[in-house]
Protein backbone atom coordinates (compact mmCIF):
# COMPACT_ATOMS: atom_id res chain seq x y z
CA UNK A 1 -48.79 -3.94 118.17
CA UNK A 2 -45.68 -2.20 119.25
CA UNK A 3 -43.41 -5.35 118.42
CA UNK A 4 -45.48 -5.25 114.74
CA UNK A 5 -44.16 -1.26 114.08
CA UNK A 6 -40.31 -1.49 115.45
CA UNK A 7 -39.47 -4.37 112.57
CA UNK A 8 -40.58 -2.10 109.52
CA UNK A 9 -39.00 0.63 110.92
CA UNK A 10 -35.55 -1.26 111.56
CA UNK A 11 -35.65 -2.62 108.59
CA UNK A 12 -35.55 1.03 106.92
CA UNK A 13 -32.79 2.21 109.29
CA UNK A 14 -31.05 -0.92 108.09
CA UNK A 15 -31.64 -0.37 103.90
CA UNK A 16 -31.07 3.37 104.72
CA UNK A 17 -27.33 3.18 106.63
CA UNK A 18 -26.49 0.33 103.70
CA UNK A 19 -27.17 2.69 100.94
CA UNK A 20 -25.42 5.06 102.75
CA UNK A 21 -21.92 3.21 103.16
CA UNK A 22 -22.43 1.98 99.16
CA UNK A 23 -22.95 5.52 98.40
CA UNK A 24 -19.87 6.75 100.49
CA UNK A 25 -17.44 3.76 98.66
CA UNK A 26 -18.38 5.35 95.69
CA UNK A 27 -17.38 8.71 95.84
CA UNK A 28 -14.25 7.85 97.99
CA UNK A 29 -12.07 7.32 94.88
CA UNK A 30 -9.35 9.33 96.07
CA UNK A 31 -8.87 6.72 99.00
CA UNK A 32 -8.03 4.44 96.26
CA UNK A 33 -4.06 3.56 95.30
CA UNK A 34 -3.30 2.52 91.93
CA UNK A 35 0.05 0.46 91.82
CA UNK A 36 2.27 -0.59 88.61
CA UNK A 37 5.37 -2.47 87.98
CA UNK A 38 8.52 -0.46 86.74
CA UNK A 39 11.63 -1.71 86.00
CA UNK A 40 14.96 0.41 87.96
CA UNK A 41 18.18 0.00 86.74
CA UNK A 42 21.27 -0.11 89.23
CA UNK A 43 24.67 -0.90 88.73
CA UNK A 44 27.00 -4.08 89.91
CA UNK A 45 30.86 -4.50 90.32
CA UNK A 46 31.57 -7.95 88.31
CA UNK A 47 34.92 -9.12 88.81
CA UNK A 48 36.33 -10.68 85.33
CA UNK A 49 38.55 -13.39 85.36
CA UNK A 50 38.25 -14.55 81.83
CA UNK A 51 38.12 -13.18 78.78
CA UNK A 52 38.37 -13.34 74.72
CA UNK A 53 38.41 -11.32 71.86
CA UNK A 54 37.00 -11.99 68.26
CA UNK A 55 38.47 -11.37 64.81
CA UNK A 56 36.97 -11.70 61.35
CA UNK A 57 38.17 -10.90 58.27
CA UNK A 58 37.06 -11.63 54.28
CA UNK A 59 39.25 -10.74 51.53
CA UNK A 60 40.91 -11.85 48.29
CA UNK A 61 44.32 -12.85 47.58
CA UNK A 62 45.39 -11.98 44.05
CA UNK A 63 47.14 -14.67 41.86
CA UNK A 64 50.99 -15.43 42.99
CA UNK A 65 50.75 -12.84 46.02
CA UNK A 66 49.74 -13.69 49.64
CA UNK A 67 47.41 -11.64 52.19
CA UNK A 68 47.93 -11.34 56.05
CA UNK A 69 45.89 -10.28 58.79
CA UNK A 70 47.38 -8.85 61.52
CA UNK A 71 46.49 -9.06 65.55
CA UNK A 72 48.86 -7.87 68.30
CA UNK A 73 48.03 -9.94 71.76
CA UNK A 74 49.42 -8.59 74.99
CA UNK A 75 50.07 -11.53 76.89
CA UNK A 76 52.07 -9.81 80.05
CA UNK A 77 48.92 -9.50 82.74
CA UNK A 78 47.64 -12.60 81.12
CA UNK A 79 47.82 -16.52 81.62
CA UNK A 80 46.13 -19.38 79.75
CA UNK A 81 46.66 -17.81 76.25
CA UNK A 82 45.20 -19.40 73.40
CA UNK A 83 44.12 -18.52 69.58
CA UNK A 84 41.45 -21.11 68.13
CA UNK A 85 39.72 -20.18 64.65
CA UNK A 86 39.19 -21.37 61.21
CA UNK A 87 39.76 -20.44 57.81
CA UNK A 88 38.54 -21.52 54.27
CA UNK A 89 38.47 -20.43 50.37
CA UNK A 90 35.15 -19.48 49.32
CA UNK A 91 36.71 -19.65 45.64
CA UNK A 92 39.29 -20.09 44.23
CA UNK A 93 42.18 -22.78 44.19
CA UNK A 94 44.46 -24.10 47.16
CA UNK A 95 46.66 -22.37 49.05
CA UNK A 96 49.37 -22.38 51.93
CA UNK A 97 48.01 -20.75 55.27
CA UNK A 98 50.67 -19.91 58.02
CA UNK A 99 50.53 -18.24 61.83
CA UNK A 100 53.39 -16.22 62.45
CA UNK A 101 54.89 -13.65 65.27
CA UNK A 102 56.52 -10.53 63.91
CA UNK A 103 59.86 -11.99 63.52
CA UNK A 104 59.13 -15.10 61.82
CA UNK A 105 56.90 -13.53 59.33
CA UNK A 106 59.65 -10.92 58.87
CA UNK A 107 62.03 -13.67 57.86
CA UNK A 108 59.30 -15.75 55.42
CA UNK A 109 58.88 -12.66 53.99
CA UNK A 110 62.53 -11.88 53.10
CA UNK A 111 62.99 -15.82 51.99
CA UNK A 112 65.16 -16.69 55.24
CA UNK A 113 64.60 -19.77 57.77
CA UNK A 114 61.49 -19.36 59.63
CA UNK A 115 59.50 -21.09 62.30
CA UNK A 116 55.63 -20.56 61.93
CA UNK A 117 52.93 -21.28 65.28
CA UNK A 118 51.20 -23.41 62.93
CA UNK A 119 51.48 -24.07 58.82
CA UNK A 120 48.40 -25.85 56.82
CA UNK A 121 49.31 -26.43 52.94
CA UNK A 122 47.95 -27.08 49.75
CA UNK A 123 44.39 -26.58 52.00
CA UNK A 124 40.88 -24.70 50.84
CA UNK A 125 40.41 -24.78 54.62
CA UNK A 126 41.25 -25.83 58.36
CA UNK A 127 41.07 -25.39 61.85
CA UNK A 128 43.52 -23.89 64.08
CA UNK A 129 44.77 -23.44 67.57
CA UNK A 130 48.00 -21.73 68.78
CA UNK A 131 49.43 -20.38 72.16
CA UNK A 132 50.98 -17.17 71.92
CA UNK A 133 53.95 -17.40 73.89
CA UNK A 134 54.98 -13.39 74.25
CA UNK A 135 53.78 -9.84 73.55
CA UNK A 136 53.75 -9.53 69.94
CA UNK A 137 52.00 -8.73 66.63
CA UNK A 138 50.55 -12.07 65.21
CA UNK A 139 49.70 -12.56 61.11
CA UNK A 140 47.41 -15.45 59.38
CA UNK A 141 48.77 -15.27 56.11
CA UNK A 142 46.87 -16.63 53.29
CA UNK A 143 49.84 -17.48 50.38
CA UNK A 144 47.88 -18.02 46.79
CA UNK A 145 51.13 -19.64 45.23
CA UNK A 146 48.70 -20.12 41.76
CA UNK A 147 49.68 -17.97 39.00
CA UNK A 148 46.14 -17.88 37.37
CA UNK A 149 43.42 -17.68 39.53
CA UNK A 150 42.88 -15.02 42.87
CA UNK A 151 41.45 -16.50 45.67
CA UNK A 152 38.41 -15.70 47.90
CA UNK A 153 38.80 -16.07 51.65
CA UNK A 154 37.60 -16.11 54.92
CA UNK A 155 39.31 -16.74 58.60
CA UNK A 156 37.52 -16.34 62.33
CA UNK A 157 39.24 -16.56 65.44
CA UNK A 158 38.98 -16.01 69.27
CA UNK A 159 42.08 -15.04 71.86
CA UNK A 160 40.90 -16.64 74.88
CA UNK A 161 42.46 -15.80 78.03
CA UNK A 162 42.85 -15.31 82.24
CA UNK A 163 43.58 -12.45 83.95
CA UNK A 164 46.58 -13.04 86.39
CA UNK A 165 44.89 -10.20 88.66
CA UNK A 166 41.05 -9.90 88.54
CA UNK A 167 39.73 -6.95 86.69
CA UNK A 168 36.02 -5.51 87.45
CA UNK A 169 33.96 -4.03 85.18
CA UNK A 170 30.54 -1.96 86.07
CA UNK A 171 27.52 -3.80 84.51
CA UNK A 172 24.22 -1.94 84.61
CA UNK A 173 21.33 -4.88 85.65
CA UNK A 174 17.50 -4.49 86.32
CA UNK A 175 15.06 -4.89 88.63
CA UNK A 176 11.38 -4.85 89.03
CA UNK A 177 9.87 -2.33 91.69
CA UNK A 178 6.26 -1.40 92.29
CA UNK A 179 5.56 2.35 92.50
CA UNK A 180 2.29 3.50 93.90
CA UNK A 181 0.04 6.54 93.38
């Protein structure tokens, strides 16, 4: 008979104690940590070695007149120079395009001998690709020789070039970290 008694009884300290630890899980929330994903930003020294610089332009060139666009390129700290692009007439007749440093477009200006970086003629459009050679202001002239109609135009370009010493630039990146409460 005594065996018979001791297994109810365990049996009820065992339910009891296992109600007791579900109950304490329960109300332990604070015990719990909640964790999330943020991303941190931090910065990064990138050394540059390359680099190029864009130009755009749209305008009109009125009938017997000519329109330039001017860039200046600053070769000196620079190696491995070179101006690709292209240009077209959106409407309008042909017309002569040049690429000129200061001095030549100076003397096609003032009708004297002149030596352009790169001449397309009677063209609606092209491609082109020069090496500046020295310091100087550059200008893609667009010369509407027709005496009745204005023309509508567009050019786009890139200066691509090295740096003969490396240049750094500070680049902010991102990065995931998981914060917890």
């Amino acid at each position: 008979m005594k065996n018979e008694s001791v297994i109810p009884i365990t049996i009820v300290v065992i339910s009891v104690v296992m109600v007791v630890i579900f109950i304490s899980s329960i109300s332990n929330d604070e015990n719990i940590i909640y964790c999330k994903n943020y991303s941190e930003p931090y910065n990064v020294t990138v050394p540059i070695i390359t680099d190029s610089v864009d130009f755009e332009e749209y305008n009109y060139v009125p009938t017997g007149y000519f329109f330039h666009l001017s860039q200046i390129y600053d070769i000196d700290d620079k190696t491995k120079n070179r101006v690709t692009g292209n240009f077209r007439v959106d409407s309008g007749p042909t017309i002569n395009f040049f690429i000129f440093d200061q001095k030549n477009f100076n003397a096609w200006k003032d009708g004297q001998s002149y030596q352009p970086y790169f001449v397309e003629r009677d063209v609606k459009s092209g491609d082109f690709s020069f090496i500046p050679d020295h310091t100087d202001r550059y200008y893609y002239v667009f010369d509407n020789q027709n005496l009745y109609e204005t023309v509508h135009i567009y050019i786009e370009g890139t200066w691509n070039f090295n740096y003969k010493e490396t240049h750094y630039e500070i680049q902010t990146k991102y990065r995931e970290i998981e914060k917890c409460e």
